[in-house]
N, C-alpha and C. Protein backbone atom coordinates (compact mmCIF):
# COMPACT_ATOMS: atom_id res chain seq x y z
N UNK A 1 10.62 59.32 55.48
CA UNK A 1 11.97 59.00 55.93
C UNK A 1 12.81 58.42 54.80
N UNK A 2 11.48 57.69 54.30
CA UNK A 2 13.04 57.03 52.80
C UNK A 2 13.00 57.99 52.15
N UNK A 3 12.49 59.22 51.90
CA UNK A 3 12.50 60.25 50.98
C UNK A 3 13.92 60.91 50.72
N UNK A 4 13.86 60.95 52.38
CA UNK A 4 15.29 61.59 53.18
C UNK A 4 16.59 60.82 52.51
N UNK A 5 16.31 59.47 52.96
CA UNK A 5 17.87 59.03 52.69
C UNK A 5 18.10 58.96 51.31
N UNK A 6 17.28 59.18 50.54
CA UNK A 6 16.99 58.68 49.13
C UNK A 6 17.93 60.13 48.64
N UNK A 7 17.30 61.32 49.34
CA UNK A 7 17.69 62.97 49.00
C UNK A 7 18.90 62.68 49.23
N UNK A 8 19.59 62.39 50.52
CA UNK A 8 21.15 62.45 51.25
C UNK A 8 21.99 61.47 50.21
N UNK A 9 21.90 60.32 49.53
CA UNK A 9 22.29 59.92 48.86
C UNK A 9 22.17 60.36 47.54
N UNK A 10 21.65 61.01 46.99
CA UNK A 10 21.79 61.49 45.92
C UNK A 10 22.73 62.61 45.90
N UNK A 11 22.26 63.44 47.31
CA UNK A 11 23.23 64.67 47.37
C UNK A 11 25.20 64.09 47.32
N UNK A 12 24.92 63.03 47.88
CA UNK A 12 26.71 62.60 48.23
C UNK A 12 26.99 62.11 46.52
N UNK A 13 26.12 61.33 46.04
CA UNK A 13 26.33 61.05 44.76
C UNK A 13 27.27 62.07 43.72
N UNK A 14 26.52 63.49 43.81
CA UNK A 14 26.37 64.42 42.47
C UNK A 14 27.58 65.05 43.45
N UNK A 15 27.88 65.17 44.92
CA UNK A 15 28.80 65.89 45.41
C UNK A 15 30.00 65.63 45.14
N UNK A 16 30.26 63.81 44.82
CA UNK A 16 31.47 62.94 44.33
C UNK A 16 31.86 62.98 42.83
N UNK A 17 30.47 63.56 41.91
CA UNK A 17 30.75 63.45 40.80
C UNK A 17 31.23 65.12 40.57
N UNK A 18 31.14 65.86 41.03
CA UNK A 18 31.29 67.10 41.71
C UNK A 18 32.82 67.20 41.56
N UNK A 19 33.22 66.56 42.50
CA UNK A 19 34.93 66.51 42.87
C UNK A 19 35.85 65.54 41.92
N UNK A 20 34.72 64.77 40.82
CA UNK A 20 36.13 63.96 40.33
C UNK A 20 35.52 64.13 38.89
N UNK A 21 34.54 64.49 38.41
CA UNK A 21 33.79 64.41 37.08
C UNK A 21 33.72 63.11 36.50
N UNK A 22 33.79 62.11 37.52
CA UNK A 22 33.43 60.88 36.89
C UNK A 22 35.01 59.89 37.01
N UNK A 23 34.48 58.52 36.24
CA UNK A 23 36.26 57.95 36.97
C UNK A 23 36.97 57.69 35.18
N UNK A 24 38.39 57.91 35.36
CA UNK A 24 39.22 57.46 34.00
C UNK A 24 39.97 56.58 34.78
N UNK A 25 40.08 55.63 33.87
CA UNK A 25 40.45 53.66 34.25
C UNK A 25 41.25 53.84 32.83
N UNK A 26 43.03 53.10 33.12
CA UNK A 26 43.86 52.74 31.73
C UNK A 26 44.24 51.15 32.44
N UNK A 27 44.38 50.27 31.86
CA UNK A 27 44.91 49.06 31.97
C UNK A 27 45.94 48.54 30.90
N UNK A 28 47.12 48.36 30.70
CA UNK A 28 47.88 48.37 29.80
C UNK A 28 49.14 47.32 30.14
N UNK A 29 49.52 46.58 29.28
CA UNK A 29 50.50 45.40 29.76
C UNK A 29 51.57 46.43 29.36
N UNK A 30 52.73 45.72 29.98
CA UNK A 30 54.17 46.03 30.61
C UNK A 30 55.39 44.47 30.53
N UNK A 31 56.47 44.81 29.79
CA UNK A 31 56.92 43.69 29.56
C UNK A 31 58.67 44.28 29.79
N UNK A 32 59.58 43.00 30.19
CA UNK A 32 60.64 42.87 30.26
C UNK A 32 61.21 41.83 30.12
N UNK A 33 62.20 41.55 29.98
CA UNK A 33 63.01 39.67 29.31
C UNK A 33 64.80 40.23 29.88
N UNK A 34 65.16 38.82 29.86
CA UNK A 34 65.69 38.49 30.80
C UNK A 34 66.45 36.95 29.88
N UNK A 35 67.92 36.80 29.58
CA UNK A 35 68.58 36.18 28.94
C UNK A 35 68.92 34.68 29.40
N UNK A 36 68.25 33.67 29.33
CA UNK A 36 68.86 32.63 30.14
C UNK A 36 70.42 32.33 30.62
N UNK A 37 70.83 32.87 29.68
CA UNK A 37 72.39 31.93 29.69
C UNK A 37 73.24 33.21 30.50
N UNK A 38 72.79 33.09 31.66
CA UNK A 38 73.85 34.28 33.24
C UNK A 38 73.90 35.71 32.56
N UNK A 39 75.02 36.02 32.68
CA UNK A 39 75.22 37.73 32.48
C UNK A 39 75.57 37.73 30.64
N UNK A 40 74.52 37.98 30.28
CA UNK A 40 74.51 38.05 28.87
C UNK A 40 75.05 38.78 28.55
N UNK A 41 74.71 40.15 28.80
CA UNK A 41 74.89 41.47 28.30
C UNK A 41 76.61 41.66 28.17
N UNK A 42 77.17 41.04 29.83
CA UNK A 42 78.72 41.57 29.82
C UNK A 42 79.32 39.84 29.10
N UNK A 43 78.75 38.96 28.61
CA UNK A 43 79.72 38.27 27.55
C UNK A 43 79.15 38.73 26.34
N UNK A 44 78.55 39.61 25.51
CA UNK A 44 78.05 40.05 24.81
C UNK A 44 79.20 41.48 24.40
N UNK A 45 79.49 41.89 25.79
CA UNK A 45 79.89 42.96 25.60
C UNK A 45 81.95 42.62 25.36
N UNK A 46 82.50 41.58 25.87
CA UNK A 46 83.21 41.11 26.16
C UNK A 46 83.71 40.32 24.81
N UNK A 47 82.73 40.03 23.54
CA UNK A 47 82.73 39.22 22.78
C UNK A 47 82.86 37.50 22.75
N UNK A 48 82.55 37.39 23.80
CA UNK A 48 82.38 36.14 24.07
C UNK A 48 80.61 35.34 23.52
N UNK A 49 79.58 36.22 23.46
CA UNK A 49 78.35 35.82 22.39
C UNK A 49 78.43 37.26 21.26
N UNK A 50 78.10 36.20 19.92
CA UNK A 50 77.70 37.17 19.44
C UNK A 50 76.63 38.31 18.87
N UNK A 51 75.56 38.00 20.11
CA UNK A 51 74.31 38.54 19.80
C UNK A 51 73.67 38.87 21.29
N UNK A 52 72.87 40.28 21.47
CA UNK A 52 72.28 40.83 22.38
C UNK A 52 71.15 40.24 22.27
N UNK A 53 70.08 39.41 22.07
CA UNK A 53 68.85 39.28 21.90
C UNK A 53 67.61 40.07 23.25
N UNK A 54 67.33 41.19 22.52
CA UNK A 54 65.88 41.49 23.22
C UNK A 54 64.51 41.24 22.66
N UNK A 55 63.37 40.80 23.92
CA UNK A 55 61.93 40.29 23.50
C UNK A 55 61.32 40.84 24.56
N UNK A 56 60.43 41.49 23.69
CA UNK A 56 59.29 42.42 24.32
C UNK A 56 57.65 42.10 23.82
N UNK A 57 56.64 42.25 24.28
CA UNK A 57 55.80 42.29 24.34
C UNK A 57 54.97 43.08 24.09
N UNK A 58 54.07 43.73 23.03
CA UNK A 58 53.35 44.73 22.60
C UNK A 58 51.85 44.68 22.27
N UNK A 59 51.03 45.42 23.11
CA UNK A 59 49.29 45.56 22.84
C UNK A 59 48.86 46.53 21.82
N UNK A 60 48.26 45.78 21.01
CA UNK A 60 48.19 46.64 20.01
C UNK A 60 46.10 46.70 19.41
N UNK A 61 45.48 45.61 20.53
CA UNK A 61 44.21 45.29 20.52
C UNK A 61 43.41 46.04 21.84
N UNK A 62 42.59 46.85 21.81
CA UNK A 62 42.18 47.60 23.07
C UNK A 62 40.45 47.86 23.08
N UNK A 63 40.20 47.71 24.07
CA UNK A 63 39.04 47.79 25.02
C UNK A 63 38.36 48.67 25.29
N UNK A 64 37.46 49.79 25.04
CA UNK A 64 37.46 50.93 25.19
C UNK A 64 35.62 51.40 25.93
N UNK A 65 35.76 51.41 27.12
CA UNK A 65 34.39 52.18 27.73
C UNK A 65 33.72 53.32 27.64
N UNK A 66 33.15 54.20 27.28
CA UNK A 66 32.80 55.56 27.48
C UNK A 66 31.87 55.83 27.79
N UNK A 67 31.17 56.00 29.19
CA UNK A 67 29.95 56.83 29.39
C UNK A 67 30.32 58.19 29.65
N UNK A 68 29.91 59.12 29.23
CA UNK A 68 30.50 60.91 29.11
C UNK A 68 30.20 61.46 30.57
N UNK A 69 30.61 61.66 31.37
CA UNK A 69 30.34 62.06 32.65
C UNK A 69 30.59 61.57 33.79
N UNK A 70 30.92 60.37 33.30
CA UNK A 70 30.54 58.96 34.21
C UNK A 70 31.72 58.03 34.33
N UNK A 71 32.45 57.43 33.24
CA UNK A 71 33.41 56.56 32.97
C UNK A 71 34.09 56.55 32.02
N UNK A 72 35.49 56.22 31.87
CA UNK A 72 36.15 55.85 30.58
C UNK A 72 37.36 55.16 30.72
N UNK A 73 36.74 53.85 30.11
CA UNK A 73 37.97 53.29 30.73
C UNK A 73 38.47 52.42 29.54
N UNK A 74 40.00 51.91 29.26
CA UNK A 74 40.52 51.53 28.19
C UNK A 74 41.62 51.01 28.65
N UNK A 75 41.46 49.38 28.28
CA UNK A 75 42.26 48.33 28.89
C UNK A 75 42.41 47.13 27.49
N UNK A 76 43.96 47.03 27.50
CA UNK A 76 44.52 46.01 26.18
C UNK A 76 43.90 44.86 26.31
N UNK A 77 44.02 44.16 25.27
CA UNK A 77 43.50 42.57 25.59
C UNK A 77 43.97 41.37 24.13
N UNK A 78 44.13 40.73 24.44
CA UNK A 78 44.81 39.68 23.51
C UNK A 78 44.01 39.62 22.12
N UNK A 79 44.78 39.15 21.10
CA UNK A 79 45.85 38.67 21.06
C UNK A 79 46.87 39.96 21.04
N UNK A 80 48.53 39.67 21.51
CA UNK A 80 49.62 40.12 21.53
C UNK A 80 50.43 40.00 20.84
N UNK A 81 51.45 41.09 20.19
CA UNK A 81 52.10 41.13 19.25
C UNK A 81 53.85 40.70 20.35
N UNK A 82 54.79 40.42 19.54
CA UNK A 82 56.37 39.91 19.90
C UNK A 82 57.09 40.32 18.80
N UNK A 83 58.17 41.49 19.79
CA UNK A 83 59.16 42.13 19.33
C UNK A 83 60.68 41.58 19.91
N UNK A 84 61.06 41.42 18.42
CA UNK A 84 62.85 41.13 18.43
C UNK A 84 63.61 42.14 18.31
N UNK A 85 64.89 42.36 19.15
CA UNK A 85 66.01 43.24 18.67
C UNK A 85 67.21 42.84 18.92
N UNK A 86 67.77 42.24 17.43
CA UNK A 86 68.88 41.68 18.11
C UNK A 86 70.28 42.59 18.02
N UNK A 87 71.11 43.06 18.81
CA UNK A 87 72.36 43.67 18.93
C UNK A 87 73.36 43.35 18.51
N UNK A 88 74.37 43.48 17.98
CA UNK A 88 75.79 42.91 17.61
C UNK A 88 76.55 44.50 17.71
N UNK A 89 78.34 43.63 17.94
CA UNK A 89 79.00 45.44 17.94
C UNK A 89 79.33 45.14 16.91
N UNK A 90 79.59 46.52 16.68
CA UNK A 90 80.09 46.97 15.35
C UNK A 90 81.25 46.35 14.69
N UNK A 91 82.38 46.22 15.34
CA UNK A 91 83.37 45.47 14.60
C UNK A 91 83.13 44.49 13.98
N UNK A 92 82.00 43.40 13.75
CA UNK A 92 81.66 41.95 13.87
C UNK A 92 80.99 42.65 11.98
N UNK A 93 81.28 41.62 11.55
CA UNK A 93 80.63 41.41 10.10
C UNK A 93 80.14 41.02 9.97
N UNK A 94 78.78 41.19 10.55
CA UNK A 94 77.52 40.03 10.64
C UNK A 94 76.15 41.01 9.64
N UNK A 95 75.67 40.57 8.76
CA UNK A 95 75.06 40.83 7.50
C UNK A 95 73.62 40.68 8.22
N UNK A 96 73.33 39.86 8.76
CA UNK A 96 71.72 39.12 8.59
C UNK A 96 71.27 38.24 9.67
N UNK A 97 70.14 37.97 10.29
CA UNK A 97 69.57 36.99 11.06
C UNK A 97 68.18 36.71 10.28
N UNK A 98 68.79 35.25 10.69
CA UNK A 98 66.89 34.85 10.03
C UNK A 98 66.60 34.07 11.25
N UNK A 99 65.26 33.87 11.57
CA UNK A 99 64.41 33.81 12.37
C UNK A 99 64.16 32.15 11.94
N UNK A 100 63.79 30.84 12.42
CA UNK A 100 63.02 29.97 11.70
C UNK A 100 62.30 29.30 12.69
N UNK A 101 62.14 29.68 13.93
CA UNK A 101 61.25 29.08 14.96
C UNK A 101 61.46 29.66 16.22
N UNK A 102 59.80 29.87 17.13
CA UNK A 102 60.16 30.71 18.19
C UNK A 102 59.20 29.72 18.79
N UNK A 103 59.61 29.20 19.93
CA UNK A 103 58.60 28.20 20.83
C UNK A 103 58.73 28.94 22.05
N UNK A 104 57.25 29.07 22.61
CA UNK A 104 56.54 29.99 24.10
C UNK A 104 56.01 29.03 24.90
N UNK A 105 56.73 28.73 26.13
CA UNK A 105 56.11 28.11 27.39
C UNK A 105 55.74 28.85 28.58
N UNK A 106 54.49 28.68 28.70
CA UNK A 106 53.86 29.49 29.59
C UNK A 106 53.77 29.46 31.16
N UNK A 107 54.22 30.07 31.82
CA UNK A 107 54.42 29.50 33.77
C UNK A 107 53.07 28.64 34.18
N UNK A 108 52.12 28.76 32.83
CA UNK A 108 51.01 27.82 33.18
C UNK A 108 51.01 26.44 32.56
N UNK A 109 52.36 26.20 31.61
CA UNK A 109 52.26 25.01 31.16
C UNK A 109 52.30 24.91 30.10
N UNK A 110 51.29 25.94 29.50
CA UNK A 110 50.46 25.87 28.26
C UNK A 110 52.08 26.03 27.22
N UNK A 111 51.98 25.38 25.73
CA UNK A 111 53.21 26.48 25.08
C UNK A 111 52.15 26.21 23.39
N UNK A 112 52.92 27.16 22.65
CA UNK A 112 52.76 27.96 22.14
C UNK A 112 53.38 27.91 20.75
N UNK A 113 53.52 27.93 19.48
CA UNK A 113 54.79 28.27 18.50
C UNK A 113 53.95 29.17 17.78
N UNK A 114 55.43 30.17 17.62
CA UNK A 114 54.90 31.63 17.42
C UNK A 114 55.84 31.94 15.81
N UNK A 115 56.94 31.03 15.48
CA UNK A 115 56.99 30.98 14.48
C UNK A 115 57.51 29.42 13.61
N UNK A 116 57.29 29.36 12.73
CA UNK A 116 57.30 28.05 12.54
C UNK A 116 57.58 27.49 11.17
N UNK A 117 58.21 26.39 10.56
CA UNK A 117 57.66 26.06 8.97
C UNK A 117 58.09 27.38 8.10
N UNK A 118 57.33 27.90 7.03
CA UNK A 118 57.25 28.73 5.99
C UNK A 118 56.83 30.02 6.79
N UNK A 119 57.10 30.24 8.14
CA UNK A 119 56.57 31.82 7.96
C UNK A 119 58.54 32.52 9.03
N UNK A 120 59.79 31.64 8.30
CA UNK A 120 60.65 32.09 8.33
C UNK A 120 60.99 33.60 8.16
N UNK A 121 61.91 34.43 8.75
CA UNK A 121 61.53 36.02 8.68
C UNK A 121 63.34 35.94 8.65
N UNK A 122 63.67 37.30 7.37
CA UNK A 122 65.30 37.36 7.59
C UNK A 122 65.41 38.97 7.89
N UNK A 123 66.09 39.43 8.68
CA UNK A 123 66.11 40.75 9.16
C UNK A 123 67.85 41.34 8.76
N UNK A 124 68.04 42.38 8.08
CA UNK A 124 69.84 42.94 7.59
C UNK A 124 69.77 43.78 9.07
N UNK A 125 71.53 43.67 9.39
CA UNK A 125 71.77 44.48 10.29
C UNK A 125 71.96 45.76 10.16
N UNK A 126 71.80 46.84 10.75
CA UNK A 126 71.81 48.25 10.43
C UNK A 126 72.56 49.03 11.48
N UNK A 127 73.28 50.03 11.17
CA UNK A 127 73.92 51.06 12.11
C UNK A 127 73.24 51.76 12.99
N UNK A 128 73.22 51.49 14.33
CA UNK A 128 72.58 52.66 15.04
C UNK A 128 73.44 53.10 16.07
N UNK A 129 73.89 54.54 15.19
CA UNK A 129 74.78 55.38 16.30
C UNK A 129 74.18 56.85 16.35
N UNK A 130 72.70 56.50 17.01
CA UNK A 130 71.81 57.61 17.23
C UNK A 130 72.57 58.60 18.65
N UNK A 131 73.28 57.87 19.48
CA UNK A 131 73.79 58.39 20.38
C UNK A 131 75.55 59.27 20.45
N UNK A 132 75.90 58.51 19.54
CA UNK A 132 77.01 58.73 18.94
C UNK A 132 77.74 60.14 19.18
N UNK A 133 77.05 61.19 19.25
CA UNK A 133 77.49 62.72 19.44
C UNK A 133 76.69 63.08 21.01
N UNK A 134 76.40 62.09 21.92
CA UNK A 134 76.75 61.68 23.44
C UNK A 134 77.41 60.66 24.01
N UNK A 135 78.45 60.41 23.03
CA UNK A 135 79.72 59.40 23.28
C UNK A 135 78.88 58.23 23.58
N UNK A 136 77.88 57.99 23.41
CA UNK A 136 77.66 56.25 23.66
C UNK A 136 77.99 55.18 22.19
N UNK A 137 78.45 53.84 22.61
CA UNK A 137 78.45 53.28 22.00
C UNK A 137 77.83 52.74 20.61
N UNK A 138 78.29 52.73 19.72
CA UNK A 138 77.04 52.56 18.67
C UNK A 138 76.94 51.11 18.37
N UNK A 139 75.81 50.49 17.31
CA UNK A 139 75.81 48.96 17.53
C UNK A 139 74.90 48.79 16.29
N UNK A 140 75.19 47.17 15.92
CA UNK A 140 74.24 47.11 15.14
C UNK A 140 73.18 46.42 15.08
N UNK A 141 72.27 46.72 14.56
CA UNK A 141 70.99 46.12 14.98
C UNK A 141 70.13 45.02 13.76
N UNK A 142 69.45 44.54 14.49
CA UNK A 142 68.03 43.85 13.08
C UNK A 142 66.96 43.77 13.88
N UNK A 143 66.05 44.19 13.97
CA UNK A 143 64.80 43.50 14.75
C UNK A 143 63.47 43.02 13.85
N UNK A 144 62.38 42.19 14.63
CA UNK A 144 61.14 41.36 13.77
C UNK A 144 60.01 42.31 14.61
N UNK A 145 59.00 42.17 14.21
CA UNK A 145 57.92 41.92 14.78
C UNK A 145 56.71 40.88 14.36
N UNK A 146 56.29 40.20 15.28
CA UNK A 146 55.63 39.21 15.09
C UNK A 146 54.18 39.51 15.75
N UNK A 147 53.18 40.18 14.70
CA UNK A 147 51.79 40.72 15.09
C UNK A 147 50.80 39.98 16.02
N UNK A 148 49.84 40.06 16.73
CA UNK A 148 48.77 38.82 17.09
C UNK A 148 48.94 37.61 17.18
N UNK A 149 50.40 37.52 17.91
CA UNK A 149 50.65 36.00 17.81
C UNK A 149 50.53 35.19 19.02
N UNK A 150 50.54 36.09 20.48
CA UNK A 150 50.36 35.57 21.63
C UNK A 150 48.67 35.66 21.72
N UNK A 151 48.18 34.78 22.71
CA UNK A 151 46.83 34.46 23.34
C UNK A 151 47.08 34.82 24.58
N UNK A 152 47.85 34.75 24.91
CA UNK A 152 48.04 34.65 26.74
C UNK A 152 48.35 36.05 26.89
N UNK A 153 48.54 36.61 28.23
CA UNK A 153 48.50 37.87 29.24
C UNK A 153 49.40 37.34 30.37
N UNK A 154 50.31 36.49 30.29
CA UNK A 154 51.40 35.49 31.03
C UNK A 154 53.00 35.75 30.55
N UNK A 155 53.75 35.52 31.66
CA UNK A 155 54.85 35.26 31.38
C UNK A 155 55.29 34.18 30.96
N UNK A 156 56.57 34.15 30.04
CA UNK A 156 57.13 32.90 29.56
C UNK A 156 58.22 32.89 29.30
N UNK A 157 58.61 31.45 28.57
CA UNK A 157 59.90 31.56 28.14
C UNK A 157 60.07 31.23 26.62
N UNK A 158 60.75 32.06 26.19
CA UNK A 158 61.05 31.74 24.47
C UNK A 158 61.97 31.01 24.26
N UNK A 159 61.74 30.03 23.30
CA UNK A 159 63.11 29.71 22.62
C UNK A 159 63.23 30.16 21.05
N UNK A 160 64.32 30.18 20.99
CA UNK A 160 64.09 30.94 19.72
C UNK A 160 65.31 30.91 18.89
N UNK A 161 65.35 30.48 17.96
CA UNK A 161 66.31 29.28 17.08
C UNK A 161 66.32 29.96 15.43
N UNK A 162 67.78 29.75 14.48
CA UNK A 162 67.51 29.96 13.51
C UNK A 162 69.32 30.08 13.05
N UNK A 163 69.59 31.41 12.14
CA UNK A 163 70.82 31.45 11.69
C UNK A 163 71.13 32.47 11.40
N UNK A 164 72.30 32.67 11.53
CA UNK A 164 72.35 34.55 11.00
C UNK A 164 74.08 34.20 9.83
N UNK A 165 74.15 35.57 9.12
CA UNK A 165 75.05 35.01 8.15
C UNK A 165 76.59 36.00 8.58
N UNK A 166 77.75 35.88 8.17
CA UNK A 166 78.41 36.80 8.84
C UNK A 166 79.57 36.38 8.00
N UNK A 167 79.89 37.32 7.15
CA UNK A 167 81.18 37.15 6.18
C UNK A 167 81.10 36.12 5.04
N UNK A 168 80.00 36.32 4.59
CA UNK A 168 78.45 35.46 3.48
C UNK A 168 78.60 33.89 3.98
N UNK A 169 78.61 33.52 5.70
CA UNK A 169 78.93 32.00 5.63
C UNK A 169 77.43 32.32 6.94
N UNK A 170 76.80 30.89 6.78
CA UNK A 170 75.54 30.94 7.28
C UNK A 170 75.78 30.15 8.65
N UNK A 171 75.69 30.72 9.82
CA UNK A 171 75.88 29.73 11.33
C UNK A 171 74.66 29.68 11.96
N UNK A 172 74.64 28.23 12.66
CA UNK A 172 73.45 28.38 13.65
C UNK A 172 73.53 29.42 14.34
N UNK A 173 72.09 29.34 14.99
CA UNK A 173 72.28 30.21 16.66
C UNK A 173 71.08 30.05 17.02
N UNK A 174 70.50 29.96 18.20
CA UNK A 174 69.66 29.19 18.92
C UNK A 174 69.83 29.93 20.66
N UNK A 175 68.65 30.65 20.93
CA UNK A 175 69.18 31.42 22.27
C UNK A 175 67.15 31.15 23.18
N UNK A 176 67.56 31.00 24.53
CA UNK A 176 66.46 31.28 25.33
C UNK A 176 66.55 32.60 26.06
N UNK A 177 65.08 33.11 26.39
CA UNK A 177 64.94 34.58 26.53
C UNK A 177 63.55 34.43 27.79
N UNK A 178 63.97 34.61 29.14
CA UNK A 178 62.23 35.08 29.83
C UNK A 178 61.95 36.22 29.61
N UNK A 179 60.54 36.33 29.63
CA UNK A 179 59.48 37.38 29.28
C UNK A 179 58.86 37.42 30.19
N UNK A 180 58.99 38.73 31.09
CA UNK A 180 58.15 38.64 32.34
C UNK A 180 56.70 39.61 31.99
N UNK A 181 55.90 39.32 32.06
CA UNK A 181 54.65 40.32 31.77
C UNK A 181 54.03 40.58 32.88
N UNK A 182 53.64 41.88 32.78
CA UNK A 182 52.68 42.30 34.24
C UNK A 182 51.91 43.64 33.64
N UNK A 183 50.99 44.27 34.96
CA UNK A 183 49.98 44.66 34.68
C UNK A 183 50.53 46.47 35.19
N UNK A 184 50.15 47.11 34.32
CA UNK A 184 50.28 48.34 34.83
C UNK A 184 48.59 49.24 34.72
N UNK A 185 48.22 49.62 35.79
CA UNK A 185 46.90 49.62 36.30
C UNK A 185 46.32 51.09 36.72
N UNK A 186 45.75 52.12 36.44
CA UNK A 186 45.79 53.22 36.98
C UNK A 186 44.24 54.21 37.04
N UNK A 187 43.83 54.43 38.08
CA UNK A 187 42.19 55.15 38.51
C UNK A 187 42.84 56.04 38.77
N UNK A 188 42.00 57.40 37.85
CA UNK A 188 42.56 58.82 38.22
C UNK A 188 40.76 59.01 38.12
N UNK A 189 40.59 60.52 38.55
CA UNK A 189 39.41 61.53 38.68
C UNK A 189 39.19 61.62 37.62
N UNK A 190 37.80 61.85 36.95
CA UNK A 190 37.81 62.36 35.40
C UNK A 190 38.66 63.97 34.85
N UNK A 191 38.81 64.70 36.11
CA UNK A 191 38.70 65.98 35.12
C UNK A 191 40.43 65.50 35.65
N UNK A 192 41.19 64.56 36.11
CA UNK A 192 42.79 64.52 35.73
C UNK A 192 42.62 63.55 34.60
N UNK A 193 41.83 63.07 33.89
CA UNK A 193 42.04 62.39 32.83
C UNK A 193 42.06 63.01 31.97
N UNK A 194 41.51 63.98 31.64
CA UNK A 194 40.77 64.74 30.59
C UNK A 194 41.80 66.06 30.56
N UNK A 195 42.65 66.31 32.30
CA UNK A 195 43.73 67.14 31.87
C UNK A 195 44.95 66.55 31.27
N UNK A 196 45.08 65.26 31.24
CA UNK A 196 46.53 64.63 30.80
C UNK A 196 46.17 64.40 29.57
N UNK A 197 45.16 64.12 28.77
CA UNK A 197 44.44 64.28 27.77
C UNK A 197 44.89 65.14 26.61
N UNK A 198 44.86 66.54 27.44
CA UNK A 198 44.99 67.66 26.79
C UNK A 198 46.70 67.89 27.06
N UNK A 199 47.41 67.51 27.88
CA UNK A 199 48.97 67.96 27.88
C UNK A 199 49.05 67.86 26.22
């Protein structure tokens, strides 16, 4: 009798591996931010600030399973890299931002400094009117990236402080930014892994 159930379970086993060729697992963080100071974007746009500041979140450290038949699964994991892009319009004669401190408080408490002292960063602004011949607006840009600098898999809040130069005269500027992080999570069949694979 245990022979039996031993047979029937094996048969459902190889019948499941049958229909899916095994399981593909991706786990991958997902990030968005969010300007403290109200409707940024339209006093930004309005000229009332002079800077768009975006902060994003990037995995660049990964996890990787493979049994051939069976499993494959590949999920990010700390430490986390932090991306700047800061915006200005075009009319504005703004040359440069330098970076000289970025402090991270975590919804758990914990915080963080992600830049600090001597590892100051100066970024030139640049033209991007990639859209330009679809009538969108063009703008100018500088962005950082700041490699392996988060520990956490959490949302937070940045502050993030320094100076940018604009008609060769050097002004503060000092802006807070939330960073919402979350999980984007996905179990497909093996042989749809292995077809998206191949797209």
């Amino acid at each position: 009798m245990k022979r039996k159930w031993v047979g029937i379970l094996a048969g459902v086993l190889l019948a499941i591996w049958g229909l899916t060729l095994g399981i593909d697992h991706e786990r991958s963080l997902d990030s968005d931010f969010e300007v403290a100071s109200g409707d940024a974007w339209t006093a930004f746009e309005n000229g009332e600030e002079t800077f768009y500041p975006g902060v994003w979140v990037d995995a660049g450290n990964y996890r990787r399973i493979h049994v051939p038949g069976l499993v494959h699964s590949v999920s990010d994991r700390p430490p986390y890299s932090l991306s700047l892009c800061f915006t200005a319009n075009v009319p504005q004669r703004v040359q440069s931002i330098t970076i000289e401190s970025i402090d991270v408080e975590y919804d758990g408490g914990r915080q963080a400094v992600v830049v600090a002292g001597r590892q100051v960063e100066t970024s030139a602004f640049e033209l991007d009117d990639r859209g330009a011949e679809r009538g969108e607006t063009p703008y100018l840009r500088a962005g950082f990236i700041f490699p392996d600098c988060l520990k956490q898999r959490d949302s937070f809040w940045a502050t993030i402080a320094g100076s940018y130069t604009k008609d060769d005269t050097t002004i503060p500027y000092k802006t807070r930014v939330r960073v919402n992080v979350r999980d984007s999570s996905h179990w497909l069949p093996g042989w749809m892994g292995v077809a998206l694979q191949r797209l």
